[in-house]
C-alpha atoms as a PDB file:
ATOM      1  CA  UNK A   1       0.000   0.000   0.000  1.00  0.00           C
ATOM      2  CA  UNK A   2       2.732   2.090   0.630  1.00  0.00           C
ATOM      3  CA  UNK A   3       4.348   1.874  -2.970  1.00  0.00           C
ATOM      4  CA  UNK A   4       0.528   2.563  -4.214  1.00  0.00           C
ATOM      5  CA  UNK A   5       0.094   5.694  -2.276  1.00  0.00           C
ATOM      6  CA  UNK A   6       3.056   7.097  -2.957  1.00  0.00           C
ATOM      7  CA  UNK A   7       3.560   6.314  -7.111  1.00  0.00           C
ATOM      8  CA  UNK A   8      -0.173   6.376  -8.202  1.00  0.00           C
ATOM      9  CA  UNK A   9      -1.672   9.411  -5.732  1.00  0.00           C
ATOM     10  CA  UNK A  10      -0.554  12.088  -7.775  1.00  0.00           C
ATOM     11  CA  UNK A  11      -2.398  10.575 -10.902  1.00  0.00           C
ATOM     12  CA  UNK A  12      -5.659   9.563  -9.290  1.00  0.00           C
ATOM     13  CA  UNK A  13      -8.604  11.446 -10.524  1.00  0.00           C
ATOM     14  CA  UNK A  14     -10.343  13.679  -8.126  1.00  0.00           C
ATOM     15  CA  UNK A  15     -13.346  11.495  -7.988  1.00  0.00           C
ATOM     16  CA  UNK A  16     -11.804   8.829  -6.503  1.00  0.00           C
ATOM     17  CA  UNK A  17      -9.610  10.540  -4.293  1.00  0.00           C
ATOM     18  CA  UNK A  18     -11.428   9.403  -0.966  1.00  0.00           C
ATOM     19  CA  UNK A  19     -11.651   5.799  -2.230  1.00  0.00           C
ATOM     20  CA  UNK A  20      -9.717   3.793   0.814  1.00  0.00           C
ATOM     21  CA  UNK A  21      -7.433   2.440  -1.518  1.00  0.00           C
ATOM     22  CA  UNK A  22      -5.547   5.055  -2.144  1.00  0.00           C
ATOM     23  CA  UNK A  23      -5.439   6.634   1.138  1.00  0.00           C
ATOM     24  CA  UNK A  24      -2.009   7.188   2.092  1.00  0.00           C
ATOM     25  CA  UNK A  25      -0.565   4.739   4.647  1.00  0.00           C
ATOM     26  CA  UNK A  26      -0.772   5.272   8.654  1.00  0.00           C
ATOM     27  CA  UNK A  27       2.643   5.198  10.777  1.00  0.00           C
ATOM     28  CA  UNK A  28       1.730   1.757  11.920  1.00  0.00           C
ATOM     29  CA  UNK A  29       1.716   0.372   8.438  1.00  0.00           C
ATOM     30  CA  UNK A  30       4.849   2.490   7.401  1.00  0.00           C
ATOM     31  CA  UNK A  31       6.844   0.924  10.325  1.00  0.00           C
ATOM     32  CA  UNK A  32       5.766  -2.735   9.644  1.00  0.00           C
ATOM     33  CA  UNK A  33       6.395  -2.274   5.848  1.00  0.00           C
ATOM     34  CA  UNK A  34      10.055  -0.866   6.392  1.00  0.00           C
ATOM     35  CA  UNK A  35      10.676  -3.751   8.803  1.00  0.00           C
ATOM     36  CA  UNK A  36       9.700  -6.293   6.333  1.00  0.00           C
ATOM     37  CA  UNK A  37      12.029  -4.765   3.886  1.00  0.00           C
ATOM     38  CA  UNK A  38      15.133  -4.901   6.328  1.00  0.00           C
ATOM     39  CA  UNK A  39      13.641  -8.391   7.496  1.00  0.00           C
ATOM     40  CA  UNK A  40      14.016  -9.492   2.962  1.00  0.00           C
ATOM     41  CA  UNK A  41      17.204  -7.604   3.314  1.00  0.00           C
ATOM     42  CA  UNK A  42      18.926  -9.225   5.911  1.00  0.00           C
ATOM     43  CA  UNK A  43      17.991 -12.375   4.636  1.00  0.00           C
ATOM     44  CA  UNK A  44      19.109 -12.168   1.237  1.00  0.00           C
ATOM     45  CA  UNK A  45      22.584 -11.298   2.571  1.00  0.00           C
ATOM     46  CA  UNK A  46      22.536 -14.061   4.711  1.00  0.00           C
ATOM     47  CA  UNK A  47      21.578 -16.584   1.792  1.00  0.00           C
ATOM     48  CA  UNK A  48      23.802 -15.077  -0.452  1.00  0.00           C
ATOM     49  CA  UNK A  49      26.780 -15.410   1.918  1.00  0.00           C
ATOM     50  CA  UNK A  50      26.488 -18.639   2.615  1.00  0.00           C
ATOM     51  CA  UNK A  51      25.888 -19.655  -0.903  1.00  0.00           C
ATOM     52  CA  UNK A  52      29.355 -17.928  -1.235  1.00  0.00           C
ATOM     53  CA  UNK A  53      30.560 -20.242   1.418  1.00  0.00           C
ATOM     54  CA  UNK A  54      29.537 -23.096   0.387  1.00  0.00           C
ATOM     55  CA  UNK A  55      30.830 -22.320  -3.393  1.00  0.00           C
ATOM     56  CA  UNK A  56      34.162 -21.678  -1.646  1.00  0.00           C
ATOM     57  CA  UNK A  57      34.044 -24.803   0.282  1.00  0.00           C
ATOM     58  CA  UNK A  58      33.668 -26.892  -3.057  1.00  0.00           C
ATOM     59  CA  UNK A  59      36.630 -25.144  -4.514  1.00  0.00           C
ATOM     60  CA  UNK A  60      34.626 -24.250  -7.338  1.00  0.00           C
ATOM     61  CA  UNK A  61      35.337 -20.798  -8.999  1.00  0.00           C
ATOM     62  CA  UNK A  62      33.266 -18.656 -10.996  1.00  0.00           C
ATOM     63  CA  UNK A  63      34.971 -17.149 -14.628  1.00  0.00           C
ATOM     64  CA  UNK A  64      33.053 -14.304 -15.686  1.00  0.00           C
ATOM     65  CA  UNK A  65      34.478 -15.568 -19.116  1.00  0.00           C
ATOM     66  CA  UNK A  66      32.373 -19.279 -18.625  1.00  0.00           C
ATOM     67  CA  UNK A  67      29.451 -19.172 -20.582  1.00  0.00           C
ATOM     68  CA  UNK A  68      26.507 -22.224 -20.807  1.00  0.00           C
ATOM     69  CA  UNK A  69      26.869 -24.778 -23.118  1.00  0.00           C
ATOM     70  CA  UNK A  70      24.940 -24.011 -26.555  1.00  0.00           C
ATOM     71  CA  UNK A  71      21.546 -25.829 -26.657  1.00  0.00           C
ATOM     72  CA  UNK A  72      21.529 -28.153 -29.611  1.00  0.00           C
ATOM     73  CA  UNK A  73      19.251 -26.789 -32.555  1.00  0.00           C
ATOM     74  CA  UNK A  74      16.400 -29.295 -33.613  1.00  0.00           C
ATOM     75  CA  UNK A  75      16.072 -30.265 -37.217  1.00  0.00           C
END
């Protein structure tokens, strides 16, 4: 609601203005909605560092010059 309220308020014709939908958020749902985002955020960094450990722990190293092998073209 908060990404709503904030990208398509400006554009909302002035009919619908009071519709509940596009009410801007209260504090209560600001707070949870920022604390969700660090909650995603933390987590990714988490998952992303140990998928970085693990990699490591394999001995397996990324080339940014490896590419996928070419799919086979059907005839």
């Amino acid at each position: 609601m908060l990404e709503l309220h904030s990208k398509t308020g400006p554009y909302v014709p002035e009919e619908h203005q009071e519709n509940w939908i596009y009410a801007a958020p209260s504090e209560q749902e600001k707070v949870d909605a920022k604390t969700a985002k660090q909650a995603r955020r933390e987590h990714r960094a988490a998952m992303a560092a140990s998928a970085k450990a693990n990699q490591d722990r394999r001995g397996r190293e990324t080339d940014i010059d490896a590419r996928p092998t070419p799919k086979k073209s059907r005839k």
